[in-house]
C-alpha atoms as a PDB file:
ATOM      1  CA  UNK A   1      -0.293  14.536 -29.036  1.00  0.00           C
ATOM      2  CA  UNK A   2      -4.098  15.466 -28.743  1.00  0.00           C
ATOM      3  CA  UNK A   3      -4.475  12.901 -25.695  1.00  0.00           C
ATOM      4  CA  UNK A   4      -1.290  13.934 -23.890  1.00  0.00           C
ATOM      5  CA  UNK A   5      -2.428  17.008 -23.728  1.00  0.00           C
ATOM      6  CA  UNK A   6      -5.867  16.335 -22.758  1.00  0.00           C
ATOM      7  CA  UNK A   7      -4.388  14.471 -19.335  1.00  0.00           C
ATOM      8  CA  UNK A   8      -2.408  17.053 -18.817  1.00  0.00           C
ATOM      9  CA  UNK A   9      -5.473  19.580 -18.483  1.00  0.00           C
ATOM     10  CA  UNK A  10      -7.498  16.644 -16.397  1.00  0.00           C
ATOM     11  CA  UNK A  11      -3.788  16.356 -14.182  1.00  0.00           C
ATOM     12  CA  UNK A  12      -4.033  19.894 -13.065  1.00  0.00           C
ATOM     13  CA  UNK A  13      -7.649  20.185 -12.837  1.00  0.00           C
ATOM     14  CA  UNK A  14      -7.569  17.503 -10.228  1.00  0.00           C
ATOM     15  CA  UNK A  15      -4.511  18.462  -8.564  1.00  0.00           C
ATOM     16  CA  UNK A  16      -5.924  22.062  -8.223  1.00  0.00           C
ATOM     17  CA  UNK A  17      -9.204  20.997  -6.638  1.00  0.00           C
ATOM     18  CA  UNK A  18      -7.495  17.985  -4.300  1.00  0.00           C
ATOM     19  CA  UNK A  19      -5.524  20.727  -3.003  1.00  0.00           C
ATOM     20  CA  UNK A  20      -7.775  22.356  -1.054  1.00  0.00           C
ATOM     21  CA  UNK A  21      -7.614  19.197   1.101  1.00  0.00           C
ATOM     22  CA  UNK A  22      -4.489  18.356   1.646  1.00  0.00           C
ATOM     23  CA  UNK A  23      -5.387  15.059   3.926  1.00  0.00           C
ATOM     24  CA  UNK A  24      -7.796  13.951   1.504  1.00  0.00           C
ATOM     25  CA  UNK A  25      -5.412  14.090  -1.001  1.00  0.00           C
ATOM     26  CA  UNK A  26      -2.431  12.726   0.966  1.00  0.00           C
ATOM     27  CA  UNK A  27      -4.764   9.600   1.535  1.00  0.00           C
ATOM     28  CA  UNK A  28      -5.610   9.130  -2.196  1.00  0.00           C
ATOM     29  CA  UNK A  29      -1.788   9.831  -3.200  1.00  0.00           C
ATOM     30  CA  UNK A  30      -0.385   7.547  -0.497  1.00  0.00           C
ATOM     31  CA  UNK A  31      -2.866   4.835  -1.551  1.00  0.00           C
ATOM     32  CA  UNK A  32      -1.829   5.048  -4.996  1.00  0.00           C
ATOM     33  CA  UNK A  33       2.113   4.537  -4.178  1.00  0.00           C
ATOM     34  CA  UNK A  34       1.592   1.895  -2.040  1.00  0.00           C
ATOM     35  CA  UNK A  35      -0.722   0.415  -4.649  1.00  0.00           C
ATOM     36  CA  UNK A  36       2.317   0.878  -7.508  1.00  0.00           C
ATOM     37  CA  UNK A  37       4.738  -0.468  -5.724  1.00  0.00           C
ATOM     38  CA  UNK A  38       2.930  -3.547  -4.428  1.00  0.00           C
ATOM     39  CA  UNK A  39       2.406  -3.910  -8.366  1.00  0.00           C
ATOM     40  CA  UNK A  40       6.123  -3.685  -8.926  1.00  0.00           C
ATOM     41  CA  UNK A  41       7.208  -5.530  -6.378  1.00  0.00           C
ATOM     42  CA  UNK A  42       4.296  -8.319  -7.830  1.00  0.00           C
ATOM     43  CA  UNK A  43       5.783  -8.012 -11.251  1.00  0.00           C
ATOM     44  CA  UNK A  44       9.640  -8.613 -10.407  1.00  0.00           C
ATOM     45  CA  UNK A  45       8.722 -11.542  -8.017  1.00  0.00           C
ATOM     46  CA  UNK A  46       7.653 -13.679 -10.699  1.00  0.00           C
ATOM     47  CA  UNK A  47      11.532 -13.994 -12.229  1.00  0.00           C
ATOM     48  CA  UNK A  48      13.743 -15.773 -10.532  1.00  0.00           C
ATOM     49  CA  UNK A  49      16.538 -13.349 -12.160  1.00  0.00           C
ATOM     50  CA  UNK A  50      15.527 -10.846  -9.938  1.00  0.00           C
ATOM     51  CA  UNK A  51      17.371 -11.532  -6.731  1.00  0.00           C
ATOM     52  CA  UNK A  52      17.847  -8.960  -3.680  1.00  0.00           C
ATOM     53  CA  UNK A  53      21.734  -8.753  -5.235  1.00  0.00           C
ATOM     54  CA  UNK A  54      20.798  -7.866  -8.416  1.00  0.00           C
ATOM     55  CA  UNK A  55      18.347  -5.629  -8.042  1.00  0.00           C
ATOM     56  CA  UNK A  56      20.228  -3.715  -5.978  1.00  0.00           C
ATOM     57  CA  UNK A  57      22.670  -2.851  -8.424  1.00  0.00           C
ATOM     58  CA  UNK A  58      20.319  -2.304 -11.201  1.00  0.00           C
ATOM     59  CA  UNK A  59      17.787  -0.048  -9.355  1.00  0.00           C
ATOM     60  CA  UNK A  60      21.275   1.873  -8.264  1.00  0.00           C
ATOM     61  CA  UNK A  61      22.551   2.050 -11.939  1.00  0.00           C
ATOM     62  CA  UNK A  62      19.549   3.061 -13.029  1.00  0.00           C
ATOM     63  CA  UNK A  63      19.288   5.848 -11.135  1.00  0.00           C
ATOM     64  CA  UNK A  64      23.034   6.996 -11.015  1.00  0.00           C
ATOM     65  CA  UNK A  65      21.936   6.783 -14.584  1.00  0.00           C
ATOM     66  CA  UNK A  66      19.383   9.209 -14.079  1.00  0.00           C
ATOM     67  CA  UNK A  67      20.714  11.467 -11.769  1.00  0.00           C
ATOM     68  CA  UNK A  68      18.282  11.022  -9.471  1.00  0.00           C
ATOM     69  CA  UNK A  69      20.079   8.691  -6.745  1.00  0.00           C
ATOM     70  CA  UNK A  70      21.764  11.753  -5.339  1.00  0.00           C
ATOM     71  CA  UNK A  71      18.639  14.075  -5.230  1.00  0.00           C
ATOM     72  CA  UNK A  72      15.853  11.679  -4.177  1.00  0.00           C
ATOM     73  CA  UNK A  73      18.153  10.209  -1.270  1.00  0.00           C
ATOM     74  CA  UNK A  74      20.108  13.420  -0.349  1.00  0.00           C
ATOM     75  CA  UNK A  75      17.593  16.055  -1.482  1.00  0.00           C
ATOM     76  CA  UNK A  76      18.380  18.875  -3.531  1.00  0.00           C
ATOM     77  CA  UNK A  77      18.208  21.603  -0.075  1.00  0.00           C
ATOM     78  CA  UNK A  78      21.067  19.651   1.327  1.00  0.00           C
ATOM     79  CA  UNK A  79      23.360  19.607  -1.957  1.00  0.00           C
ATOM     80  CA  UNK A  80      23.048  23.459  -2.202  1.00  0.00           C
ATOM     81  CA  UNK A  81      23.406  24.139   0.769  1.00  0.00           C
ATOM     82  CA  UNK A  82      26.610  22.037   0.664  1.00  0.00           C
ATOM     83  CA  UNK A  83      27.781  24.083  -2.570  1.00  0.00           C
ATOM     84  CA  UNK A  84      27.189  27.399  -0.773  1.00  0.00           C
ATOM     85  CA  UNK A  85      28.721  26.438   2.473  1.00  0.00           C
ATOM     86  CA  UNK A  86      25.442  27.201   4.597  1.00  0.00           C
ATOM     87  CA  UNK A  87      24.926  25.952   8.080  1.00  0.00           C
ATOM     88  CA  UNK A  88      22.887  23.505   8.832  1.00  0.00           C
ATOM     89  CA  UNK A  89      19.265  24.759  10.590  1.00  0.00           C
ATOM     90  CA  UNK A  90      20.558  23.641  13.879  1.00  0.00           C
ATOM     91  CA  UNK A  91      23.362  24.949  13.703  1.00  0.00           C
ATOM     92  CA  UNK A  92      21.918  28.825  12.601  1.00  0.00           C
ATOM     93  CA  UNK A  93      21.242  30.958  15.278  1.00  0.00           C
ATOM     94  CA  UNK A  94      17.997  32.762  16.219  1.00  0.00           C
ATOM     95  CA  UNK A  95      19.130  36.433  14.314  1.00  0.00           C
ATOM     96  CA  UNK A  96      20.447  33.731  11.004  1.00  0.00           C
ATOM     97  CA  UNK A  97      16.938  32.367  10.847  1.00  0.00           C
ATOM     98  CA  UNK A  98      14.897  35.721  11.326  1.00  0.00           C
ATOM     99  CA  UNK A  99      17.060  36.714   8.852  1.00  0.00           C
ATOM    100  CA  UNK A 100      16.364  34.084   6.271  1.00  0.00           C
ATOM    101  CA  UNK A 101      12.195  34.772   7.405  1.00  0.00           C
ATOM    102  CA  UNK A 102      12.635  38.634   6.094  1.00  0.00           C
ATOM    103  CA  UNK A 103      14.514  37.566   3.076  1.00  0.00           C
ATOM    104  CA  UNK A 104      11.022  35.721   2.180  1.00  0.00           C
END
């Protein structure tokens, strides 16, 4: 437990101090996707199992699975503002969005 909690110190110390440059960091974090998912991609190339068919319907089982198909593709804005019945921002007028400013 000792060492999950020590990268979770060194996690925000570095996400504290990167944010105070928000390009620099953007850079480093964009890097680093790109760089996981070229791995990924590396990894499932070498079996032949692994065709575009199926996995496309075990990345989407997985993450029906999950729950997170709906919320990383839709985002979670656009679900509750479907549950509440809330216009969409172009369809709000200028006195609905002033509004929504004051509320913050």
């Amino acid at each position: 437990m000792g060492i999950i909690k020590f990268f979770d110190k060194l996690e925000d110390k570095i996400r504290h101090k990167l944010s105070r440059y928000a390009v620099v960091y953007a850079l480093i974090v964009g890097f680093a996707v790109v760089l996981f998912w070229d791995g990924v991609e590396r990894f499932v190339g070498g079996f032949d199992f692994f065709t575009p068919e199926i996995s496309i319907i075990i990345s989407v089982v997985i993450l029906l699975l999950t729950g997170t198909m709906v919320s990383f593709f839709i985002g979670n804005e656009t679900i509750i503002s479907g549950l509440k019945t809330e216009r969409r921002i172009d369809q709000k007028t200028e006195t609905d969005i002033r509004a929504e400013e004051e509320k913050i």
